[in-house]
ModelCIF file with pLDDT and N, C-alpha, C, O atoms, coordinates in Angstrom:
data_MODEL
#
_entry.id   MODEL 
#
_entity.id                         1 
_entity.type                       polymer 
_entity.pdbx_number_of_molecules   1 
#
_entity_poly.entity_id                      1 
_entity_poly.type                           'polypeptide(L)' 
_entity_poly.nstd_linkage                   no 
_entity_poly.nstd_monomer                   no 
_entity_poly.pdbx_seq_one_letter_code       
;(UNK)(UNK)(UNK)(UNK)(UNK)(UNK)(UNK)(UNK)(UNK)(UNK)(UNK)(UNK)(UNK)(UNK)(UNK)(UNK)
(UNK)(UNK)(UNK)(UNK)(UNK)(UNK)(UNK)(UNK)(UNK)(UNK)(UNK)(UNK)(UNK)(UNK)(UNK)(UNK)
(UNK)(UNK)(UNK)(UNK)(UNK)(UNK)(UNK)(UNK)(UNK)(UNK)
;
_entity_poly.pdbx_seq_one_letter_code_can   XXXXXXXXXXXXXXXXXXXXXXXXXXXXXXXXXXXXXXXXXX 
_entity_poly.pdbx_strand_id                 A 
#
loop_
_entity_poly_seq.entity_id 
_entity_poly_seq.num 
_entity_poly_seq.mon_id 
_entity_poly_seq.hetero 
1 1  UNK n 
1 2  UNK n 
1 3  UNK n 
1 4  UNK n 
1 5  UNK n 
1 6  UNK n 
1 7  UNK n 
1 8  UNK n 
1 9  UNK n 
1 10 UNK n 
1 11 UNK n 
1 12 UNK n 
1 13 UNK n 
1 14 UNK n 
1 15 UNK n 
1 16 UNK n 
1 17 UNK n 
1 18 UNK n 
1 19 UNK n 
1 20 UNK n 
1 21 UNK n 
1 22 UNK n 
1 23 UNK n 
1 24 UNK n 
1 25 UNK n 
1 26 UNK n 
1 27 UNK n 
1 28 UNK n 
1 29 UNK n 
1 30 UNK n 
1 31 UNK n 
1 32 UNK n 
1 33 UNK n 
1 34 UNK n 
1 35 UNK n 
1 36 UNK n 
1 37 UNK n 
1 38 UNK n 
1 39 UNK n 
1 40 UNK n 
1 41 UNK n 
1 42 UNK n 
#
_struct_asym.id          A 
_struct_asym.entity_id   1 
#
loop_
_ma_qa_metric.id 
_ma_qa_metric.mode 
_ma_qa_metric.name 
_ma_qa_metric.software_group_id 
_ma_qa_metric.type 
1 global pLDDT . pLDDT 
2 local  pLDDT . pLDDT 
#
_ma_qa_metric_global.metric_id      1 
_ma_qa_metric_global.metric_value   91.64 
_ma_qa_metric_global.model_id       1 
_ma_qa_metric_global.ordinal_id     1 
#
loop_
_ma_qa_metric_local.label_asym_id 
_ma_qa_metric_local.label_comp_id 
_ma_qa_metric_local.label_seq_id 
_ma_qa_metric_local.metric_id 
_ma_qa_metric_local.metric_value 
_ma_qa_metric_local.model_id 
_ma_qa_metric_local.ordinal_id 
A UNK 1  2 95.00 1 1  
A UNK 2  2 91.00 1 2  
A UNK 3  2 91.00 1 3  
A UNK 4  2 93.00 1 4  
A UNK 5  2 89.00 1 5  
A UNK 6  2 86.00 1 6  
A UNK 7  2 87.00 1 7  
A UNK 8  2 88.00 1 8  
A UNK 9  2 91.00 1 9  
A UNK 10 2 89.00 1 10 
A UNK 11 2 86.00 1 11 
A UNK 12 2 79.00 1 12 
A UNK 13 2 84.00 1 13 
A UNK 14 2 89.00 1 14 
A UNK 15 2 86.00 1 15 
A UNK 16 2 84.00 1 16 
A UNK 17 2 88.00 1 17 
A UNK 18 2 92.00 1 18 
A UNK 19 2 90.00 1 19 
A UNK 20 2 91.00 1 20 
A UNK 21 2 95.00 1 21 
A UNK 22 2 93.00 1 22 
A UNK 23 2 91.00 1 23 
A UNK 24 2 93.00 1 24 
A UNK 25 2 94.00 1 25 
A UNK 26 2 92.00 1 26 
A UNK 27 2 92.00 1 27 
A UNK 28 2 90.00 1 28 
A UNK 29 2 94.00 1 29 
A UNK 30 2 95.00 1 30 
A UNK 31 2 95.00 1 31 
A UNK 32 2 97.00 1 32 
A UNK 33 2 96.00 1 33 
A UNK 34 2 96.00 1 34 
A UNK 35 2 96.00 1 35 
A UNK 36 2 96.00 1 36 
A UNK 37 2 96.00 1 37 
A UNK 38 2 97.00 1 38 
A UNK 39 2 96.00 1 39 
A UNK 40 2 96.00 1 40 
A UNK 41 2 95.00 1 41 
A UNK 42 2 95.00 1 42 
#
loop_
_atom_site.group_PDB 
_atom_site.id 
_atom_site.type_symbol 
_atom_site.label_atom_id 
_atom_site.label_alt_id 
_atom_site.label_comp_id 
_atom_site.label_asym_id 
_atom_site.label_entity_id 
_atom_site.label_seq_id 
_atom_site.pdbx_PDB_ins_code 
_atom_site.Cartn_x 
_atom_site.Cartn_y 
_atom_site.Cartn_z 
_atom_site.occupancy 
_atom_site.B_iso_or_equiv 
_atom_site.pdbx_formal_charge 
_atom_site.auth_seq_id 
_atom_site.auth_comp_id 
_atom_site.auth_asym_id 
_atom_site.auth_atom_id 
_atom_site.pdbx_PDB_model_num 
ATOM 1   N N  . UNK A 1 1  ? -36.973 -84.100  22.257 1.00 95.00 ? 1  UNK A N  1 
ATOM 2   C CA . UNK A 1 1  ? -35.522 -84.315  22.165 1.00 95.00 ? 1  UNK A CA 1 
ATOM 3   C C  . UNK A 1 1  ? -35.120 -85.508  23.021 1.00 95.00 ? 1  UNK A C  1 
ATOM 4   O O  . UNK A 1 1  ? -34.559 -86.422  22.418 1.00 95.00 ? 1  UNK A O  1 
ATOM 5   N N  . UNK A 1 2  ? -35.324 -85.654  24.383 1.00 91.00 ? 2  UNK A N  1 
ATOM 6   C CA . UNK A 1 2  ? -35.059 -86.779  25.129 1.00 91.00 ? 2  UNK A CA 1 
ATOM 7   C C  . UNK A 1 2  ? -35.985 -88.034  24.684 1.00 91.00 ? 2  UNK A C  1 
ATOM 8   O O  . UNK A 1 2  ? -35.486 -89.128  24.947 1.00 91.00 ? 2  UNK A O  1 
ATOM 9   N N  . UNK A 1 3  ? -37.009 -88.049  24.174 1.00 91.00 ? 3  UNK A N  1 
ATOM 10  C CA . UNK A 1 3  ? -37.738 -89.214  24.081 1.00 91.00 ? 3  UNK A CA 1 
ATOM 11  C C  . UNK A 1 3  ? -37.259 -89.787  22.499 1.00 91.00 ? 3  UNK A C  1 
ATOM 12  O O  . UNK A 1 3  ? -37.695 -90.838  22.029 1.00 91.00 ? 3  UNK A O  1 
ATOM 13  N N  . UNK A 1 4  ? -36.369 -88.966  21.850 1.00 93.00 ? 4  UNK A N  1 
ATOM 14  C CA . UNK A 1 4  ? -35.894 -89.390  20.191 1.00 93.00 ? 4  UNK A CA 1 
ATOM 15  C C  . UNK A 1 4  ? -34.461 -89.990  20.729 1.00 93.00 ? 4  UNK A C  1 
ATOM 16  O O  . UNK A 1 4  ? -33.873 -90.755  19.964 1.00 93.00 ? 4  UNK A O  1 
ATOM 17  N N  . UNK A 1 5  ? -33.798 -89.654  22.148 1.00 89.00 ? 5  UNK A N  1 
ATOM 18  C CA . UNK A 1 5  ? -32.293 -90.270  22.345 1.00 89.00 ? 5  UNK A CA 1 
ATOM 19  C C  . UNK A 1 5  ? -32.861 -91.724  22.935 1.00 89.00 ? 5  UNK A C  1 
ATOM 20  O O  . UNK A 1 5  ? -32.142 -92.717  22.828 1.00 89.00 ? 5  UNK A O  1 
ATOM 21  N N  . UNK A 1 6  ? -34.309 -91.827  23.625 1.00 86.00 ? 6  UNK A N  1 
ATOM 22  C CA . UNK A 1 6  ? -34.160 -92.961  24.675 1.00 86.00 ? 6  UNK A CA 1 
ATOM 23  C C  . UNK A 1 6  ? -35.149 -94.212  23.187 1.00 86.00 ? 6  UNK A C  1 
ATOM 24  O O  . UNK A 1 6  ? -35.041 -95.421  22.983 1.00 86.00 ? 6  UNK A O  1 
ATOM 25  N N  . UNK A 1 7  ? -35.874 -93.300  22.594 1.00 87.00 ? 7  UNK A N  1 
ATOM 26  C CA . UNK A 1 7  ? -36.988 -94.348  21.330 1.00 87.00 ? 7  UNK A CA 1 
ATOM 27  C C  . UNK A 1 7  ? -35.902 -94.427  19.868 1.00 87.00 ? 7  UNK A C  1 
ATOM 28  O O  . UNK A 1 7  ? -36.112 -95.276  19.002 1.00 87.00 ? 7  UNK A O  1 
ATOM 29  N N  . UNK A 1 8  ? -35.239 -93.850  19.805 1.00 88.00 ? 8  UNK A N  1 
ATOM 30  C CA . UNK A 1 8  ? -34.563 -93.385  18.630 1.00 88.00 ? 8  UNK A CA 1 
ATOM 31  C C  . UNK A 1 8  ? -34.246 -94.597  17.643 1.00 88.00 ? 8  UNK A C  1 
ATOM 32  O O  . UNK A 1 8  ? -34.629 -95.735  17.917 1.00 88.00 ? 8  UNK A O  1 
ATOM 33  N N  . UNK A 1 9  ? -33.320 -94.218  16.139 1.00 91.00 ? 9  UNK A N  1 
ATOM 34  C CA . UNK A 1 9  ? -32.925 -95.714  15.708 1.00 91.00 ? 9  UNK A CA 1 
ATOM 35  C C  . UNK A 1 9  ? -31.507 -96.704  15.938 1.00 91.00 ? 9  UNK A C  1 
ATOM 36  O O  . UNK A 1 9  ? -31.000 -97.623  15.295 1.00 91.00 ? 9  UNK A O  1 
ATOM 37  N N  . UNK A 1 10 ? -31.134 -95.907  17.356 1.00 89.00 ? 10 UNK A N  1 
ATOM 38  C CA . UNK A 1 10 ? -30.133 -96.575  18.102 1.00 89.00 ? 10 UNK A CA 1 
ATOM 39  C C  . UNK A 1 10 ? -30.385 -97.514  18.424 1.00 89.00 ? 10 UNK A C  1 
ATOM 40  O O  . UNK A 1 10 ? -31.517 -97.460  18.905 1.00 89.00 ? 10 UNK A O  1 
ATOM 41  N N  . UNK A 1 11 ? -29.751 -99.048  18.496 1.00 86.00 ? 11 UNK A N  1 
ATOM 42  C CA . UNK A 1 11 ? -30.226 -100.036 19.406 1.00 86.00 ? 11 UNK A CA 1 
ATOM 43  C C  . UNK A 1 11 ? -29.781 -100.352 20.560 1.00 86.00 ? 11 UNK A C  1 
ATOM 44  O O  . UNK A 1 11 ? -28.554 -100.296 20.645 1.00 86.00 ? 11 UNK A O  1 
ATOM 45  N N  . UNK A 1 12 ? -30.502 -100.760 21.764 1.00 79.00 ? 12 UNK A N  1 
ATOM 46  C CA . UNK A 1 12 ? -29.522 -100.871 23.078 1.00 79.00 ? 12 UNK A CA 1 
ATOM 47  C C  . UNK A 1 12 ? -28.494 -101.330 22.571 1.00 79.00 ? 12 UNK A C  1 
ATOM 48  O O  . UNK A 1 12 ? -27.656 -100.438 22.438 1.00 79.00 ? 12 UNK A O  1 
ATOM 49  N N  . UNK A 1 13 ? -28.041 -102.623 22.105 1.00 84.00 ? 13 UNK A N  1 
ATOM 50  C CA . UNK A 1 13 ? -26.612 -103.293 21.481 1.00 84.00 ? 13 UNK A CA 1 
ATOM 51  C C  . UNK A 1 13 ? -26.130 -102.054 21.278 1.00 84.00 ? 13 UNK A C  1 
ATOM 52  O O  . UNK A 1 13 ? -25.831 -101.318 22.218 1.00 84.00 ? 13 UNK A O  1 
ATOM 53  N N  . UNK A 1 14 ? -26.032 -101.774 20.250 1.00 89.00 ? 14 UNK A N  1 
ATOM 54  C CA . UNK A 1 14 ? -24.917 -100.675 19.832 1.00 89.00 ? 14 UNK A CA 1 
ATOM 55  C C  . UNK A 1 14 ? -24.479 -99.475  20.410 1.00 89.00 ? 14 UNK A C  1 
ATOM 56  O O  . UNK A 1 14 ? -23.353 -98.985  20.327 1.00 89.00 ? 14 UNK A O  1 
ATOM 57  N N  . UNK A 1 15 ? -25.781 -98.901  21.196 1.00 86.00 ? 15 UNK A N  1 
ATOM 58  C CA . UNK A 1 15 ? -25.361 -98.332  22.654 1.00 86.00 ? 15 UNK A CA 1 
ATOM 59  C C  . UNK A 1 15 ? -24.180 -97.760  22.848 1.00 86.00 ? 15 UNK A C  1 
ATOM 60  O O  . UNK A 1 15 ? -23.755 -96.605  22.846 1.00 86.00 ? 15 UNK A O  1 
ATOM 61  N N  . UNK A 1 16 ? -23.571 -99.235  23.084 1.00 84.00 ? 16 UNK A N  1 
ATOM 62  C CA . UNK A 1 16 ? -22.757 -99.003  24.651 1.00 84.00 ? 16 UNK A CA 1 
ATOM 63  C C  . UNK A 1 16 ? -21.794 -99.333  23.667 1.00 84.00 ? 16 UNK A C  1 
ATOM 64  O O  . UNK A 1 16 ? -20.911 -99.808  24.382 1.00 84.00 ? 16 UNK A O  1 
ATOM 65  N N  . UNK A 1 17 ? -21.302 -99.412  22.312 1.00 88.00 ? 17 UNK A N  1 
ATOM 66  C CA . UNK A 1 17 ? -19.967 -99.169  21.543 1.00 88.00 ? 17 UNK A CA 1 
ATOM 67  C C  . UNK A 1 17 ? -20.087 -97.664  20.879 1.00 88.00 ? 17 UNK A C  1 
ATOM 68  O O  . UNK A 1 17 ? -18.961 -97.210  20.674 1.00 88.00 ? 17 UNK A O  1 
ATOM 69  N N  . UNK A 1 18 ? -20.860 -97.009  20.594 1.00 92.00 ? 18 UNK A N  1 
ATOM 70  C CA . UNK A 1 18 ? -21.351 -96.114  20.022 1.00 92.00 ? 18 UNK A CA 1 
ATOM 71  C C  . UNK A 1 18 ? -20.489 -94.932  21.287 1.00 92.00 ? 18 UNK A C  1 
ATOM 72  O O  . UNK A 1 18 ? -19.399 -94.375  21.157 1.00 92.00 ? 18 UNK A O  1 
ATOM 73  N N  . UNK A 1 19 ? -21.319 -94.874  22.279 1.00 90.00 ? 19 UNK A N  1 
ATOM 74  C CA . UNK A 1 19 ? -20.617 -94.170  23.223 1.00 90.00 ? 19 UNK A CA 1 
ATOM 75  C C  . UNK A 1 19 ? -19.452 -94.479  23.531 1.00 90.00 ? 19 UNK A C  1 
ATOM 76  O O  . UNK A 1 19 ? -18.586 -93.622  23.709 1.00 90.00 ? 19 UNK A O  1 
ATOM 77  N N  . UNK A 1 20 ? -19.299 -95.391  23.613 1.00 91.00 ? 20 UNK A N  1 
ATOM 78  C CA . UNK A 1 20 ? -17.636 -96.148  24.174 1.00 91.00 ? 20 UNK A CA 1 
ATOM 79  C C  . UNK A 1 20 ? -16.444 -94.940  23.116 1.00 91.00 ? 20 UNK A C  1 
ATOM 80  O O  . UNK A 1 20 ? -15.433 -94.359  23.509 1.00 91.00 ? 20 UNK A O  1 
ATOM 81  N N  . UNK A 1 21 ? -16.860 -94.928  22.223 1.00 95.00 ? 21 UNK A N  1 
ATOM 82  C CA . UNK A 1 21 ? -15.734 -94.641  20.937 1.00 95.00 ? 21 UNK A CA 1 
ATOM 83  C C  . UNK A 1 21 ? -15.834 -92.762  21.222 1.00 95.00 ? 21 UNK A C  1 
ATOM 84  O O  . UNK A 1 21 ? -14.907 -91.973  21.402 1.00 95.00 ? 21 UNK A O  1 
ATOM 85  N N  . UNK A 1 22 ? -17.065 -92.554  21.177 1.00 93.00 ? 22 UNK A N  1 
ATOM 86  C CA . UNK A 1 22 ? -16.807 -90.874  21.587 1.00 93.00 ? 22 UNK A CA 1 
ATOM 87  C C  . UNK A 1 22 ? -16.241 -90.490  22.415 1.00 93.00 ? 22 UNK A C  1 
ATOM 88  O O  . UNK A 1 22 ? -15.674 -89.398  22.385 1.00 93.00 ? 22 UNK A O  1 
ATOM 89  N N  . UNK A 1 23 ? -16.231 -91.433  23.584 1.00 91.00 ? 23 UNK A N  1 
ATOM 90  C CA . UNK A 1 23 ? -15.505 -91.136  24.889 1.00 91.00 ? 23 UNK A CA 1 
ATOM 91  C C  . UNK A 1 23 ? -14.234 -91.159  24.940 1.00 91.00 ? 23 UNK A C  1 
ATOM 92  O O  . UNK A 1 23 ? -13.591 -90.196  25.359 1.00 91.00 ? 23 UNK A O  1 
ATOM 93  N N  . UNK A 1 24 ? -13.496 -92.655  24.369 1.00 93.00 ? 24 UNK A N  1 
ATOM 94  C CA . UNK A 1 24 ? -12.178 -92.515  24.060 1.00 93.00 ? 24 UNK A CA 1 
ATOM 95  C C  . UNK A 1 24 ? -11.855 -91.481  23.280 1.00 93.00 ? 24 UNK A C  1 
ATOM 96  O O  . UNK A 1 24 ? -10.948 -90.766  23.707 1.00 93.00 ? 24 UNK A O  1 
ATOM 97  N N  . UNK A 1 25 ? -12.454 -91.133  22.015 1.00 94.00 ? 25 UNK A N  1 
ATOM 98  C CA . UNK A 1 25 ? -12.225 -90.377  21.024 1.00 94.00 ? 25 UNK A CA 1 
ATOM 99  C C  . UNK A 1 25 ? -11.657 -88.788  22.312 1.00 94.00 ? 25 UNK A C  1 
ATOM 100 O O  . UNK A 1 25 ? -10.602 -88.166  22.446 1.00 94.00 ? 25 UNK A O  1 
ATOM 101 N N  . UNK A 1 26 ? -12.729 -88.730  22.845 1.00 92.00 ? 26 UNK A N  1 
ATOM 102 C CA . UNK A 1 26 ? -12.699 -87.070  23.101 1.00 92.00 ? 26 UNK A CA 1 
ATOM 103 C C  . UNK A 1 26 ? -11.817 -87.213  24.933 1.00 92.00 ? 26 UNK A C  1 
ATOM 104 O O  . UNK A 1 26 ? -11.957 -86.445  25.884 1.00 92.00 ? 26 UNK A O  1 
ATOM 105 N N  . UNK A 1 27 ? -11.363 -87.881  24.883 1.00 92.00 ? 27 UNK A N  1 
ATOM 106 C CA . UNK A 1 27 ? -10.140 -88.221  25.999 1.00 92.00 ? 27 UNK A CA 1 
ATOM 107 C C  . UNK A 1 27 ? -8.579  -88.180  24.907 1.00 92.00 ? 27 UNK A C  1 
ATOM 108 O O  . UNK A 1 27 ? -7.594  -87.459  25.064 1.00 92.00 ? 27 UNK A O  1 
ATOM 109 N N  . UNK A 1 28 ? -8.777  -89.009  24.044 1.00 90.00 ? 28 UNK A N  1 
ATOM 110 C CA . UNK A 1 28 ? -7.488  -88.812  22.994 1.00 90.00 ? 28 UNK A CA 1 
ATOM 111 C C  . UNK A 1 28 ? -7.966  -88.195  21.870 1.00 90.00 ? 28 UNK A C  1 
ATOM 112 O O  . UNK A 1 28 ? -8.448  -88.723  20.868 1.00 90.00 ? 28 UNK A O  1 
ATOM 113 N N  . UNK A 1 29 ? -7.730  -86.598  22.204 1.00 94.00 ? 29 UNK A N  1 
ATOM 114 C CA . UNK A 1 29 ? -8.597  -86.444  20.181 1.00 94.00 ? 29 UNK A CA 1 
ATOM 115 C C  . UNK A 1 29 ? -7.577  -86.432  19.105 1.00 94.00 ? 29 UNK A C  1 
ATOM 116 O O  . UNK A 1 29 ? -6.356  -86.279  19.125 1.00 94.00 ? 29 UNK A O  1 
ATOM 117 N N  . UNK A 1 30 ? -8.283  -86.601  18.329 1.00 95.00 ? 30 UNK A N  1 
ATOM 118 C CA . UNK A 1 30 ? -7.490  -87.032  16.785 1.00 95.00 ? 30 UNK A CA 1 
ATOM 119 C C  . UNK A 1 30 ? -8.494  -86.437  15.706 1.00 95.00 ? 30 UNK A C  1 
ATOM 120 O O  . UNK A 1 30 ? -9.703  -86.231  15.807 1.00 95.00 ? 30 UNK A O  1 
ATOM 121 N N  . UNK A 1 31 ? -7.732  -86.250  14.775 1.00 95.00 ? 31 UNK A N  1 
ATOM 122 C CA . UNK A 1 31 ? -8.366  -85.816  14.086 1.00 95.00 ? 31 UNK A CA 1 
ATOM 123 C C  . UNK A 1 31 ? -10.211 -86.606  13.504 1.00 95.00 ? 31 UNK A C  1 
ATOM 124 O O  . UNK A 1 31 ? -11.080 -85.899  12.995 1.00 95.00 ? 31 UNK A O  1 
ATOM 125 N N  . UNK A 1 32 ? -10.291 -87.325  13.626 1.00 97.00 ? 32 UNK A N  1 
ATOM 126 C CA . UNK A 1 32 ? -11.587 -88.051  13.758 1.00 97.00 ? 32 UNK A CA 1 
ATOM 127 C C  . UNK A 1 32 ? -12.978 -86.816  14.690 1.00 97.00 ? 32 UNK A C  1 
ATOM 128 O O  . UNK A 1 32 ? -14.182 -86.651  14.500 1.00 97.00 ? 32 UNK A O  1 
ATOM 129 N N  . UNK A 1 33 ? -12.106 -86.284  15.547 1.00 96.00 ? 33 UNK A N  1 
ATOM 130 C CA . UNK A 1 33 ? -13.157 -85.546  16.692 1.00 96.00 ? 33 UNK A CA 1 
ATOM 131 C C  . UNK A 1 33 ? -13.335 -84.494  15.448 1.00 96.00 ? 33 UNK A C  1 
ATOM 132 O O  . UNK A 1 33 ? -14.525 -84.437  15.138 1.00 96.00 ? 33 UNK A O  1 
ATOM 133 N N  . UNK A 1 34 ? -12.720 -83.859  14.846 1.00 96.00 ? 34 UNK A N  1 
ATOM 134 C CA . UNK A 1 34 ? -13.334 -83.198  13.592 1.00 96.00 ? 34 UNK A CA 1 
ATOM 135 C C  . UNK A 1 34 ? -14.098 -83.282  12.938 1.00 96.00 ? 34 UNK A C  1 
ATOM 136 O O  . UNK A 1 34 ? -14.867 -82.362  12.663 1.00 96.00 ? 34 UNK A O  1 
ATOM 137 N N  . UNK A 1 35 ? -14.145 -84.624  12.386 1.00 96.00 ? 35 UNK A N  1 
ATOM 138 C CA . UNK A 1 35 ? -15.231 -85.299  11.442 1.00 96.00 ? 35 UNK A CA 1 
ATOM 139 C C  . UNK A 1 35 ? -16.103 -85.111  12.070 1.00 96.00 ? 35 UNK A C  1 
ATOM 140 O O  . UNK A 1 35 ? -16.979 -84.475  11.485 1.00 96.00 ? 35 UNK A O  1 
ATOM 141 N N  . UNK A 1 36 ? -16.387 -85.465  13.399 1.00 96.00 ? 36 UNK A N  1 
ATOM 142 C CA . UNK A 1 36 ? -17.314 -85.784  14.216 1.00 96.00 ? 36 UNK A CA 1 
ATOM 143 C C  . UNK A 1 36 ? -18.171 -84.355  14.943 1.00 96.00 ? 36 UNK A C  1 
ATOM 144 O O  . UNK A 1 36 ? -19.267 -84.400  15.502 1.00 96.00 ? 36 UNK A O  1 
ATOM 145 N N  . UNK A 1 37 ? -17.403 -83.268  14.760 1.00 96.00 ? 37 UNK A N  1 
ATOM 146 C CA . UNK A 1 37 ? -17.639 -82.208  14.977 1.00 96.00 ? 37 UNK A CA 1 
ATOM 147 C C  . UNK A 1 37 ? -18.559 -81.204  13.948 1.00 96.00 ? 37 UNK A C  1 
ATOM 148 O O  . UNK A 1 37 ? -19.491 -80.425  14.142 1.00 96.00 ? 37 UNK A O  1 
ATOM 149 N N  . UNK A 1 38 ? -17.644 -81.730  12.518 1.00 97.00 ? 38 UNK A N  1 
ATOM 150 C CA . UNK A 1 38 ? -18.467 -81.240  11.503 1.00 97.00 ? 38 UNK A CA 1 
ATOM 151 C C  . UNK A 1 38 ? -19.561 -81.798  11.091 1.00 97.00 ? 38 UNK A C  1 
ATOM 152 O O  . UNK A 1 38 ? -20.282 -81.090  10.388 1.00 97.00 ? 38 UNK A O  1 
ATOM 153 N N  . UNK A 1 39 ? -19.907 -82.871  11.318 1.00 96.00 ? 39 UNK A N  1 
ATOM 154 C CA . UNK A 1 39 ? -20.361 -83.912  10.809 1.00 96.00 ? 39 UNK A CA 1 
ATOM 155 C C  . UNK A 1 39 ? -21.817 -84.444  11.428 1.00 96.00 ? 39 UNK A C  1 
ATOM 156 O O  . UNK A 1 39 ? -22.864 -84.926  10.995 1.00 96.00 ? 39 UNK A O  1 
ATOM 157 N N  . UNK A 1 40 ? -21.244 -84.065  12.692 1.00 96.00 ? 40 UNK A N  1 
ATOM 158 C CA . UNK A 1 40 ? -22.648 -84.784  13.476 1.00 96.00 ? 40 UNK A CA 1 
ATOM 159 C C  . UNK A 1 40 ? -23.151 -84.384  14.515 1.00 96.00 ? 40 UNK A C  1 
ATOM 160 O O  . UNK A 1 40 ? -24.344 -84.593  14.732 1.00 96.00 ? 40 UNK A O  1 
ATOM 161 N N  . UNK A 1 41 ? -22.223 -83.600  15.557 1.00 95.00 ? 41 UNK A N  1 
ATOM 162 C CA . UNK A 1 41 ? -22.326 -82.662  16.626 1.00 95.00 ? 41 UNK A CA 1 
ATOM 163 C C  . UNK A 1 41 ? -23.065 -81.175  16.086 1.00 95.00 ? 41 UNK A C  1 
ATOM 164 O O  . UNK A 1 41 ? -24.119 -80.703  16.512 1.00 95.00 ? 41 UNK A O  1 
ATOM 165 N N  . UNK A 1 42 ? -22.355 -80.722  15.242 1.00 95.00 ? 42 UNK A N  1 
ATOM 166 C CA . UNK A 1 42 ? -22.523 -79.085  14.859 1.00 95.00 ? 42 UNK A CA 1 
ATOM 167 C C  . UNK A 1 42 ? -23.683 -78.972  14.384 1.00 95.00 ? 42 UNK A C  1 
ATOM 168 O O  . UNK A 1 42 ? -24.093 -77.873  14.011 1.00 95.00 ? 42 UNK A O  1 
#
């Protein structure tokens, strides 16, 4: 599990927008945190 988040098909670049957006997201949620709930979290 940890060696598929750090080798995975994430690229460093995208990284750090990738997280950026969940973070805002789940500081202001909107309906988006749904999608994201059903979608990719759950």
């Amino acid at each position: 599990v940890i060696l598929s988040y750090l080798t995975g098909p994430i690229s460093q670049d995208i990284k750090k927008y990738h997280h950026a957006l969940i973070q805002k997201e789940l500081s202001e949620p909107s309906e988006a945190l749904d999608l994201v709930l059903q979608k990719a979290i759950c």
